[in-house]
PDB file of N, CA and C in Angstrom:
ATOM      1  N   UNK A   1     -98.343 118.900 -26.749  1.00  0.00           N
ATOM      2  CA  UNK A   1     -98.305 118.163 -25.505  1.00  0.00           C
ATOM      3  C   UNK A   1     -99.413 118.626 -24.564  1.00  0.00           C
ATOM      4  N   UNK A   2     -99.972 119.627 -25.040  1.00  0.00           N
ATOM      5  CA  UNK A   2    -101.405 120.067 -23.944  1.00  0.00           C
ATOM      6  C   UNK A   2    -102.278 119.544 -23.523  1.00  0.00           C
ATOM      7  N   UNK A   3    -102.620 118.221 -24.708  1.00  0.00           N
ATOM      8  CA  UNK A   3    -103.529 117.250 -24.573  1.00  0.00           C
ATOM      9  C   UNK A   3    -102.874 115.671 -23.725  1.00  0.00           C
ATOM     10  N   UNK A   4    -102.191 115.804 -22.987  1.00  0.00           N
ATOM     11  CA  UNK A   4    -101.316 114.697 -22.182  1.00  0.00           C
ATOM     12  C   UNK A   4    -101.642 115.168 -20.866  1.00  0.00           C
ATOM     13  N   UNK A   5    -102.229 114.461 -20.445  1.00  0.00           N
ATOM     14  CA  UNK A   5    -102.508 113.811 -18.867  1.00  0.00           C
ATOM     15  C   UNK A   5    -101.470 114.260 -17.672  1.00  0.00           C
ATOM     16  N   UNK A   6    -101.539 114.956 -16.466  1.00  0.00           N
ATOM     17  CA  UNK A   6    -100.155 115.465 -16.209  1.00  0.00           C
ATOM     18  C   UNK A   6     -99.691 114.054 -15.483  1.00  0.00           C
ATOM     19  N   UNK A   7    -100.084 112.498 -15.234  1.00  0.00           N
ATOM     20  CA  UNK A   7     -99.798 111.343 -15.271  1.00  0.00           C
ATOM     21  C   UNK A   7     -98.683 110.685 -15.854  1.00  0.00           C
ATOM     22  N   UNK A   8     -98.815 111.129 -17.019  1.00  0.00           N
ATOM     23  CA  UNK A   8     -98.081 110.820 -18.161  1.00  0.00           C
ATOM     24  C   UNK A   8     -97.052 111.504 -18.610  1.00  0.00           C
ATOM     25  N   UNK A   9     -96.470 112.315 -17.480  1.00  0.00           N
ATOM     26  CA  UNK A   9     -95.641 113.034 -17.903  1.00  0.00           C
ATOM     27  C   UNK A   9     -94.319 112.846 -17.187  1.00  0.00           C
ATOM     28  N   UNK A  10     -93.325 112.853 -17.439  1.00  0.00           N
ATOM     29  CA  UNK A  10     -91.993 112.375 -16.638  1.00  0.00           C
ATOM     30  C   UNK A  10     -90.837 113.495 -16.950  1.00  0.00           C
ATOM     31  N   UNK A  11     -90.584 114.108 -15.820  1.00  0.00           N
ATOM     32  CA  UNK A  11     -89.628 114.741 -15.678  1.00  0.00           C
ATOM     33  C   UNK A  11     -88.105 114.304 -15.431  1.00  0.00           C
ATOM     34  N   UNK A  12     -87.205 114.904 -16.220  1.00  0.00           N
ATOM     35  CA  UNK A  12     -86.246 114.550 -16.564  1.00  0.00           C
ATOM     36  C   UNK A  12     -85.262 115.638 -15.526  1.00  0.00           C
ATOM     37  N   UNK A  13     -85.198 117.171 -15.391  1.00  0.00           N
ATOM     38  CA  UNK A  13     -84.367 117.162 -14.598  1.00  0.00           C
ATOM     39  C   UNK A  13     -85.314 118.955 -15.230  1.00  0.00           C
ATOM     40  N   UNK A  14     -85.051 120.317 -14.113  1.00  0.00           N
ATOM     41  CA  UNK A  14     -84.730 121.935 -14.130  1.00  0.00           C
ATOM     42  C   UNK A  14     -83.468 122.215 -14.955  1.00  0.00           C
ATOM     43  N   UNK A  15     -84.293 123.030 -16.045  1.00  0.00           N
ATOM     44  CA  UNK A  15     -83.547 123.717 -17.312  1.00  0.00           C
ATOM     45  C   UNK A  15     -83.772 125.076 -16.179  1.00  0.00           C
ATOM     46  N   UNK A  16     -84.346 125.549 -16.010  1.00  0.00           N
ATOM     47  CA  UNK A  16     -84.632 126.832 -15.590  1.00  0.00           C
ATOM     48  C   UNK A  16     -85.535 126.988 -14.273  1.00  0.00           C
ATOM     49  N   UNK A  17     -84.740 128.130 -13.458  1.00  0.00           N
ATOM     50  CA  UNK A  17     -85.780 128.569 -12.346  1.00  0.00           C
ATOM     51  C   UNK A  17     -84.577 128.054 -11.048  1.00  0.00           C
ATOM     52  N   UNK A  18     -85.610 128.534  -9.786  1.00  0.00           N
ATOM     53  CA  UNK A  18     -87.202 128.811 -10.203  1.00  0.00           C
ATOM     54  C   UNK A  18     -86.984 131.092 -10.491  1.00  0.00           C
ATOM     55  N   UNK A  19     -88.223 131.194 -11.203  1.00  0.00           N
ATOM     56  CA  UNK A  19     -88.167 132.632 -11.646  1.00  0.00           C
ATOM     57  C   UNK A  19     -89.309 132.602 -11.091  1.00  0.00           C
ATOM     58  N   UNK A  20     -89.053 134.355 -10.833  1.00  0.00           N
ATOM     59  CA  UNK A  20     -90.256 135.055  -9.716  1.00  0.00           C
ATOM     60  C   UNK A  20     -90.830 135.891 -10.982  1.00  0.00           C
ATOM     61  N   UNK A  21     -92.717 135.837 -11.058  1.00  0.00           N
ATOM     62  CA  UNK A  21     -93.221 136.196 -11.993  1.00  0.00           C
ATOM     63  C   UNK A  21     -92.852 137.792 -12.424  1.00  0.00           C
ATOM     64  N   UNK A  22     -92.904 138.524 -11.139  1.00  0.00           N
ATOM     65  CA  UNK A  22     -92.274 139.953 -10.922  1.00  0.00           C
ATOM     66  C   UNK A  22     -90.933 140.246 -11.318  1.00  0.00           C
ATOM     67  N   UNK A  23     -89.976 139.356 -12.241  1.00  0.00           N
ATOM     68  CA  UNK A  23     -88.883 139.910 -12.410  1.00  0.00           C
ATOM     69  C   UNK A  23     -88.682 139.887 -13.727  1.00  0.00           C
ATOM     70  N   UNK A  24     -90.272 139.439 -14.664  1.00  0.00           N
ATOM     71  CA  UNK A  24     -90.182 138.948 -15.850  1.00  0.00           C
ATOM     72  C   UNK A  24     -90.498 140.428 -16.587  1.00  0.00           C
ATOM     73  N   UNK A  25     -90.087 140.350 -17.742  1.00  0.00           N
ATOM     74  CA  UNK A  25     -90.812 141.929 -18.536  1.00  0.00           C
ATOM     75  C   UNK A  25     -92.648 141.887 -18.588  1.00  0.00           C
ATOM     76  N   UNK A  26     -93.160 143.174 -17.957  1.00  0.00           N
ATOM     77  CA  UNK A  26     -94.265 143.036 -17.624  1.00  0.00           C
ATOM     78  C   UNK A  26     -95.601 142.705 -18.593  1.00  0.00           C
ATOM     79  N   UNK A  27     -94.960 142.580 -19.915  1.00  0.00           N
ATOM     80  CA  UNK A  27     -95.600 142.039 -21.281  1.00  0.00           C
ATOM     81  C   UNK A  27     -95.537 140.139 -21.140  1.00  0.00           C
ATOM     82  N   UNK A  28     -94.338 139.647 -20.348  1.00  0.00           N
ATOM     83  CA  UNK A  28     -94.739 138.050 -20.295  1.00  0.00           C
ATOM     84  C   UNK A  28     -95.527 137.990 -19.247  1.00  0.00           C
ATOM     85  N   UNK A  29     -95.782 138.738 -18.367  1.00  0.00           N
ATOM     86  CA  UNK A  29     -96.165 138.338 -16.906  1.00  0.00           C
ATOM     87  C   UNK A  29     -97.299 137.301 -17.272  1.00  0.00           C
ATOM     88  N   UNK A  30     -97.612 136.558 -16.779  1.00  0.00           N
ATOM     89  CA  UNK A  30     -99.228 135.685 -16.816  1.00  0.00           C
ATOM     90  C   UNK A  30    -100.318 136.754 -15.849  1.00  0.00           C
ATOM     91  N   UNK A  31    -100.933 136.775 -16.765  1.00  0.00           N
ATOM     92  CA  UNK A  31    -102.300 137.460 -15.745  1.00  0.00           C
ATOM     93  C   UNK A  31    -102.926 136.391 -14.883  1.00  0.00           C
ATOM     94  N   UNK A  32    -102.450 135.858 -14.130  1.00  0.00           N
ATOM     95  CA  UNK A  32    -103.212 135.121 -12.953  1.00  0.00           C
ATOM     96  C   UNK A  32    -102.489 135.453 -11.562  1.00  0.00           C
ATOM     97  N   UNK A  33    -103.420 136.326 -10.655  1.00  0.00           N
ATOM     98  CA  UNK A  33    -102.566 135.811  -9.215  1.00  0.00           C
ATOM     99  C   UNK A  33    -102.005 135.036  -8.797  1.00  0.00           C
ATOM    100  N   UNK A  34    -102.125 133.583  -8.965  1.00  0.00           N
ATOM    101  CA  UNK A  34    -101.458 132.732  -8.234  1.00  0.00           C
ATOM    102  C   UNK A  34    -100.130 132.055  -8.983  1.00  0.00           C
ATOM    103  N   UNK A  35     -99.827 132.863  -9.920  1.00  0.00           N
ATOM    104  CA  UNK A  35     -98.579 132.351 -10.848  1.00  0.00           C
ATOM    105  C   UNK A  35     -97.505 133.423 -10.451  1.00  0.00           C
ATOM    106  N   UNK A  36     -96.610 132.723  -9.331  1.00  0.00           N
ATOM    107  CA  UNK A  36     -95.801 133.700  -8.825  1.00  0.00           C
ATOM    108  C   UNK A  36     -94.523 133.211  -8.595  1.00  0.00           C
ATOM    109  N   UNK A  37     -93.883 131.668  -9.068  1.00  0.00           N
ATOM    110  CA  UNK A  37     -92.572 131.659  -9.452  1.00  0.00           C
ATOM    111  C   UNK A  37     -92.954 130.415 -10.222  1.00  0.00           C
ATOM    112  N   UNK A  38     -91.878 130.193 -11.327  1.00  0.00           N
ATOM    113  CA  UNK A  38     -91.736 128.907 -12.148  1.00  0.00           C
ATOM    114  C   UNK A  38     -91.215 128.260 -12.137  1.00  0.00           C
ATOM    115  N   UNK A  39     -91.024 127.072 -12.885  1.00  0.00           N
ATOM    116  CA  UNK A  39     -89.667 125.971 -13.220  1.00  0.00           C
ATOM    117  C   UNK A  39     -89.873 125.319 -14.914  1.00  0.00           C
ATOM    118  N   UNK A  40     -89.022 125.459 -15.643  1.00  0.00           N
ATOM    119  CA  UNK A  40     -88.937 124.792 -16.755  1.00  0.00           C
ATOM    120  C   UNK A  40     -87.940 123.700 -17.089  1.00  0.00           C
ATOM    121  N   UNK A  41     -89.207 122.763 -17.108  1.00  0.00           N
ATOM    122  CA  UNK A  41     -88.224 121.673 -16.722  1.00  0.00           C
ATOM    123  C   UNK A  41     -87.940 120.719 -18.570  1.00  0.00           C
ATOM    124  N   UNK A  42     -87.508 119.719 -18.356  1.00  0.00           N
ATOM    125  CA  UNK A  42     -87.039 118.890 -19.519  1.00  0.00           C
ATOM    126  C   UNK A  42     -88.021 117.372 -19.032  1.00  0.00           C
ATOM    127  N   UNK A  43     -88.983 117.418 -20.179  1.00  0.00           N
ATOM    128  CA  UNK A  43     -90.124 116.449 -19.630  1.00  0.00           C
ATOM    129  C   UNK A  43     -89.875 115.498 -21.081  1.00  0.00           C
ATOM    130  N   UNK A  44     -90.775 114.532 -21.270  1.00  0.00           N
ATOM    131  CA  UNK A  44     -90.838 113.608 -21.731  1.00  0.00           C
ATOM    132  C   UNK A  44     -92.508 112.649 -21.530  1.00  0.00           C
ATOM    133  N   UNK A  45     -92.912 112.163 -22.257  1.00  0.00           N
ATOM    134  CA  UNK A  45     -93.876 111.833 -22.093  1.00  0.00           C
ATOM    135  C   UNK A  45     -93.671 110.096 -22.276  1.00  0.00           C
ATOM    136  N   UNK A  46     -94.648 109.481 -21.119  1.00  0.00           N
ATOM    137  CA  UNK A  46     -94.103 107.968 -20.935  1.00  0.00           C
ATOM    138  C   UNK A  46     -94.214 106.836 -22.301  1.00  0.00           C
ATOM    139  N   UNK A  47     -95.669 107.557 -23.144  1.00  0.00           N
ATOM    140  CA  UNK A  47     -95.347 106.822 -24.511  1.00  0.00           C
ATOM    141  C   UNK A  47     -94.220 107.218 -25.420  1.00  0.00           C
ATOM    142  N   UNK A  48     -93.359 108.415 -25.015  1.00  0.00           N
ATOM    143  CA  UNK A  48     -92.737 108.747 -26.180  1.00  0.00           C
ATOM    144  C   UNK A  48     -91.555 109.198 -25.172  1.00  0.00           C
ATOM    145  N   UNK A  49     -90.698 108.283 -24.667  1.00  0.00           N
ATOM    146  CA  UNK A  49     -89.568 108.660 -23.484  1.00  0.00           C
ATOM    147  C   UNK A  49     -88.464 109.117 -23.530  1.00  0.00           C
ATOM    148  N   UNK A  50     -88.159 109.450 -25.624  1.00  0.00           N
ATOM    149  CA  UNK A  50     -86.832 109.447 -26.051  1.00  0.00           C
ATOM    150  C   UNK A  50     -87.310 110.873 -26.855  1.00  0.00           C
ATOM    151  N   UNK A  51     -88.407 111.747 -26.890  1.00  0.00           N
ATOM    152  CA  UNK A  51     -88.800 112.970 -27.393  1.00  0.00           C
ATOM    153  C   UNK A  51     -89.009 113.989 -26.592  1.00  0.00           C
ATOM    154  N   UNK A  52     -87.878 114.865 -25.891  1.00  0.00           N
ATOM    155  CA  UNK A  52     -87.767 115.633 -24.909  1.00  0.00           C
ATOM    156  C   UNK A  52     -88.876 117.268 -25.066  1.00  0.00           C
ATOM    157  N   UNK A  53     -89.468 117.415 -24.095  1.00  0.00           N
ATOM    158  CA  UNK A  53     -89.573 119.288 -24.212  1.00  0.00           C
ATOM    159  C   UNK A  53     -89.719 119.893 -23.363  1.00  0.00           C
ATOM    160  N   UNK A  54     -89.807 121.185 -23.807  1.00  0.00           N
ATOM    161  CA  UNK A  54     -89.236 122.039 -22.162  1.00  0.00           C
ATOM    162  C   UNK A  54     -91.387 122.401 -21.691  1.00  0.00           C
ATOM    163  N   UNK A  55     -91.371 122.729 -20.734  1.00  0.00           N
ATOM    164  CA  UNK A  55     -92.629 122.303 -19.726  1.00  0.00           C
ATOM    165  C   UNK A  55     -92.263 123.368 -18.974  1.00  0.00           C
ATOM    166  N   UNK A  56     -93.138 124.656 -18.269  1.00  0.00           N
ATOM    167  CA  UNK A  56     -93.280 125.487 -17.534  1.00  0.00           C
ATOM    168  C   UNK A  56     -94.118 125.300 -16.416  1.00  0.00           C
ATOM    169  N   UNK A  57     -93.742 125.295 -15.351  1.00  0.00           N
ATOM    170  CA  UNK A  57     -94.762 124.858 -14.385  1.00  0.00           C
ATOM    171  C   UNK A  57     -94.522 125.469 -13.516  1.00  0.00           C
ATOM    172  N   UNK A  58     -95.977 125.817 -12.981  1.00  0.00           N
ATOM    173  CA  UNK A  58     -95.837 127.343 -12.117  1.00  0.00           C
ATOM    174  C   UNK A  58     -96.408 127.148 -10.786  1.00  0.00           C
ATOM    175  N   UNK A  59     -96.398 127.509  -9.797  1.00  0.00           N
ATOM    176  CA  UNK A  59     -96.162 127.855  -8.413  1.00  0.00           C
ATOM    177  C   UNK A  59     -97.166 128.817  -7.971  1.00  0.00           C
ATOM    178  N   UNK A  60     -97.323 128.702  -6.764  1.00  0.00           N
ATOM    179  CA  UNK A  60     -98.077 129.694  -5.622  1.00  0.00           C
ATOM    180  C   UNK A  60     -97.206 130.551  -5.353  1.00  0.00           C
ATOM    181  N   UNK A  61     -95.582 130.163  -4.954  1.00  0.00           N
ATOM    182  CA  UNK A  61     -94.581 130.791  -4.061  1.00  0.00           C
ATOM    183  C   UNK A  61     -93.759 130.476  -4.634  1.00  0.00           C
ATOM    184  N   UNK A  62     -92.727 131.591  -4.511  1.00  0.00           N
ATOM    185  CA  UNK A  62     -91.448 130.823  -4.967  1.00  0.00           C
ATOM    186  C   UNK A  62     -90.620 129.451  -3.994  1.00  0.00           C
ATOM    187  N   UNK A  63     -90.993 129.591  -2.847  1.00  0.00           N
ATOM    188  CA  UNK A  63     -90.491 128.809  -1.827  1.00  0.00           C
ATOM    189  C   UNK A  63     -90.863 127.382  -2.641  1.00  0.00           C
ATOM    190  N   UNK A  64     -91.906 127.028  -3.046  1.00  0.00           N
ATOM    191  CA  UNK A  64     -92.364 126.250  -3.647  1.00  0.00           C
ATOM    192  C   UNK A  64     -92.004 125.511  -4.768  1.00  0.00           C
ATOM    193  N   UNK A  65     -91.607 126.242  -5.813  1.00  0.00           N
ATOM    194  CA  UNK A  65     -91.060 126.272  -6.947  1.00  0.00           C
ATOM    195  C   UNK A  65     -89.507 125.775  -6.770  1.00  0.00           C
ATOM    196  N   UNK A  66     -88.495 126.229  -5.333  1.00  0.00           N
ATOM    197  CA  UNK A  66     -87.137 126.044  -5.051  1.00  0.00           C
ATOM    198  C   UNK A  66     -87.515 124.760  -4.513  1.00  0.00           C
ATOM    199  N   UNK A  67     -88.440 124.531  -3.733  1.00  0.00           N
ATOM    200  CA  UNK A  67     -88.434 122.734  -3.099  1.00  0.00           C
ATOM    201  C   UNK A  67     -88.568 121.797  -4.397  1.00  0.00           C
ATOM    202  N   UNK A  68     -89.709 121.849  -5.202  1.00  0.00           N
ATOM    203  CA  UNK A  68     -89.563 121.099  -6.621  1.00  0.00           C
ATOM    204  C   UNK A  68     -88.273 121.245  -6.686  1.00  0.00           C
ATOM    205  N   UNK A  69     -87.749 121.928  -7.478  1.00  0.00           N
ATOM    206  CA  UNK A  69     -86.605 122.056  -8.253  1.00  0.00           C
ATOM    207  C   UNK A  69     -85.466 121.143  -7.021  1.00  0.00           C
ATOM    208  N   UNK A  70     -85.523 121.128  -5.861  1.00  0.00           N
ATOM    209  CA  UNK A  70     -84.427 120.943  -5.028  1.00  0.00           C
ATOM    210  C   UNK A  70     -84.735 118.730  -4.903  1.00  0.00           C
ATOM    211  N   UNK A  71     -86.047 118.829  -5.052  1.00  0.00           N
ATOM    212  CA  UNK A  71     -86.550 117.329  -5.370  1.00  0.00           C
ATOM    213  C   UNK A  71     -86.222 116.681  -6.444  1.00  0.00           C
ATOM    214  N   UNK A  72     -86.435 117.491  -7.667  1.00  0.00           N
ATOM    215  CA  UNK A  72     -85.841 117.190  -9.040  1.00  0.00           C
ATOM    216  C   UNK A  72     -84.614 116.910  -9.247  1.00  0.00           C
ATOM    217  N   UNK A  73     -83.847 117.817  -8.552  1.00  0.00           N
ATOM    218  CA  UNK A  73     -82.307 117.647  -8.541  1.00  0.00           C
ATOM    219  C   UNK A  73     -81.396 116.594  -7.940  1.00  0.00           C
ATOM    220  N   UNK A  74     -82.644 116.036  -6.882  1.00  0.00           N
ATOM    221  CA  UNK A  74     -81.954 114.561  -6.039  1.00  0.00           C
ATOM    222  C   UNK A  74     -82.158 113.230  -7.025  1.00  0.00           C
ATOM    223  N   UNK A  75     -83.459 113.458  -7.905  1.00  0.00           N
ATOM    224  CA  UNK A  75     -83.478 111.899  -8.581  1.00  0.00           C
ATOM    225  C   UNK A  75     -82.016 111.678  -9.133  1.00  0.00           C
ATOM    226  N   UNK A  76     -82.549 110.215  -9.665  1.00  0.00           N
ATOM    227  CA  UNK A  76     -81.306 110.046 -10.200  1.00  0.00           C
ATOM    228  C   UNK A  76     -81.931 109.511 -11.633  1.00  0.00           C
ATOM    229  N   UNK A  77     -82.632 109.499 -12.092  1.00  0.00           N
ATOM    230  CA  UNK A  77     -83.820 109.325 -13.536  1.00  0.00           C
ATOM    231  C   UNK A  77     -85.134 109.838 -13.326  1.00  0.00           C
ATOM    232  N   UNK A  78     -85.786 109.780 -14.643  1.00  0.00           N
ATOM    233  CA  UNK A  78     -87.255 110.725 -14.542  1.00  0.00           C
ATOM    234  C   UNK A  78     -88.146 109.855 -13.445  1.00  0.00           C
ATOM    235  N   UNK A  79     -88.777 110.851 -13.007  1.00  0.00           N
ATOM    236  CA  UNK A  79     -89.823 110.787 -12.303  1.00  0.00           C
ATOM    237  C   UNK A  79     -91.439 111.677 -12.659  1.00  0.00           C
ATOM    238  N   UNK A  80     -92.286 110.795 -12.284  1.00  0.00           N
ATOM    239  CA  UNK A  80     -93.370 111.046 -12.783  1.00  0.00           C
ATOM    240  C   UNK A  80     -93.647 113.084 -11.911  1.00  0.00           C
ATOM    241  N   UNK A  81     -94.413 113.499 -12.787  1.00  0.00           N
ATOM    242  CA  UNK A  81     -94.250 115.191 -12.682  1.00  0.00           C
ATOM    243  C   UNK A  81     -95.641 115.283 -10.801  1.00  0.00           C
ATOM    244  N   UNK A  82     -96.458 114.599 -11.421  1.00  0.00           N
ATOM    245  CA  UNK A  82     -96.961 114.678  -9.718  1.00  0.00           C
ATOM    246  C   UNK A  82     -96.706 114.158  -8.703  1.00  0.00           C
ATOM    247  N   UNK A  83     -95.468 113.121  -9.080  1.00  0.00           N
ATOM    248  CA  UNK A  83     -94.736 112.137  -8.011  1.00  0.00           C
ATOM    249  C   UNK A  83     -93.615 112.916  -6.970  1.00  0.00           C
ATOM    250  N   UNK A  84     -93.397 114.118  -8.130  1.00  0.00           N
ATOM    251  CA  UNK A  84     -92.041 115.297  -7.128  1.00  0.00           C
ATOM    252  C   UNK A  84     -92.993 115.865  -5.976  1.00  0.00           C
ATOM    253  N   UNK A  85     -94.386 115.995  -6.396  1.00  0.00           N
ATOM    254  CA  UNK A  85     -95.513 117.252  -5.441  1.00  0.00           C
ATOM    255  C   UNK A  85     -95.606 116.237  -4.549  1.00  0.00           C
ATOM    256  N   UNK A  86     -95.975 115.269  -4.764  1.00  0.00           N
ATOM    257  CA  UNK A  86     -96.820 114.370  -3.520  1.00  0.00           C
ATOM    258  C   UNK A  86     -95.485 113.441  -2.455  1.00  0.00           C
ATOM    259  N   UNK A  87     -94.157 113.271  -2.981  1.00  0.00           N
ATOM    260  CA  UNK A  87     -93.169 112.927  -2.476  1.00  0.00           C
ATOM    261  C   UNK A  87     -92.581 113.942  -1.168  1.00  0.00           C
ATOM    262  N   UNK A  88     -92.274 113.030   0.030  1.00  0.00           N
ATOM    263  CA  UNK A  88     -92.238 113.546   1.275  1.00  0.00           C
ATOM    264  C   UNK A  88     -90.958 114.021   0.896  1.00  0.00           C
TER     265      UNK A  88
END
């Protein structure tokens, strides 16, 4: 799924999170500063809407990561994955 457009991607609902990168064993940590809480969500891709997988998507803040997840949790069907960021 690496090669899919993040357009094309439709989120289905938070399997997990959000997790703070600092609470992970320090062998998963991601070496990037700005990966500092997650969400793994249950995605789907719009050509293929009935073939589910889990999707990690990571954050500046955790504050950040809890508003997604708190957006995700109001739909009531998938929504497109940059439609949760850009939604008031």
């Amino acid at each position: 799924m690496s090669n899919v457009k993040p357009e094309n991607i439709l989120v289905w609902n938070v399997l997990e999170g959000p997790v703070l990168a600092e609470d992970m064993p320090e062998e998963d940590r991601p070496d990037h500063p700005a990966y500092v809480a997650y969400l793994v969500l249950g995605v789907t891709t719009k050509a293929r809407p009935t073939l589910m997988f889990e999707y990690e998507l990571w954050f500046d803040s955790f504050d950040q990561a809890y508003e997604y997840k708190q957006k995700v949790d109001k739909c009531m069907e998938a929504v497109g994955i940059l439609e949760v960021m850009t939604d008031g």
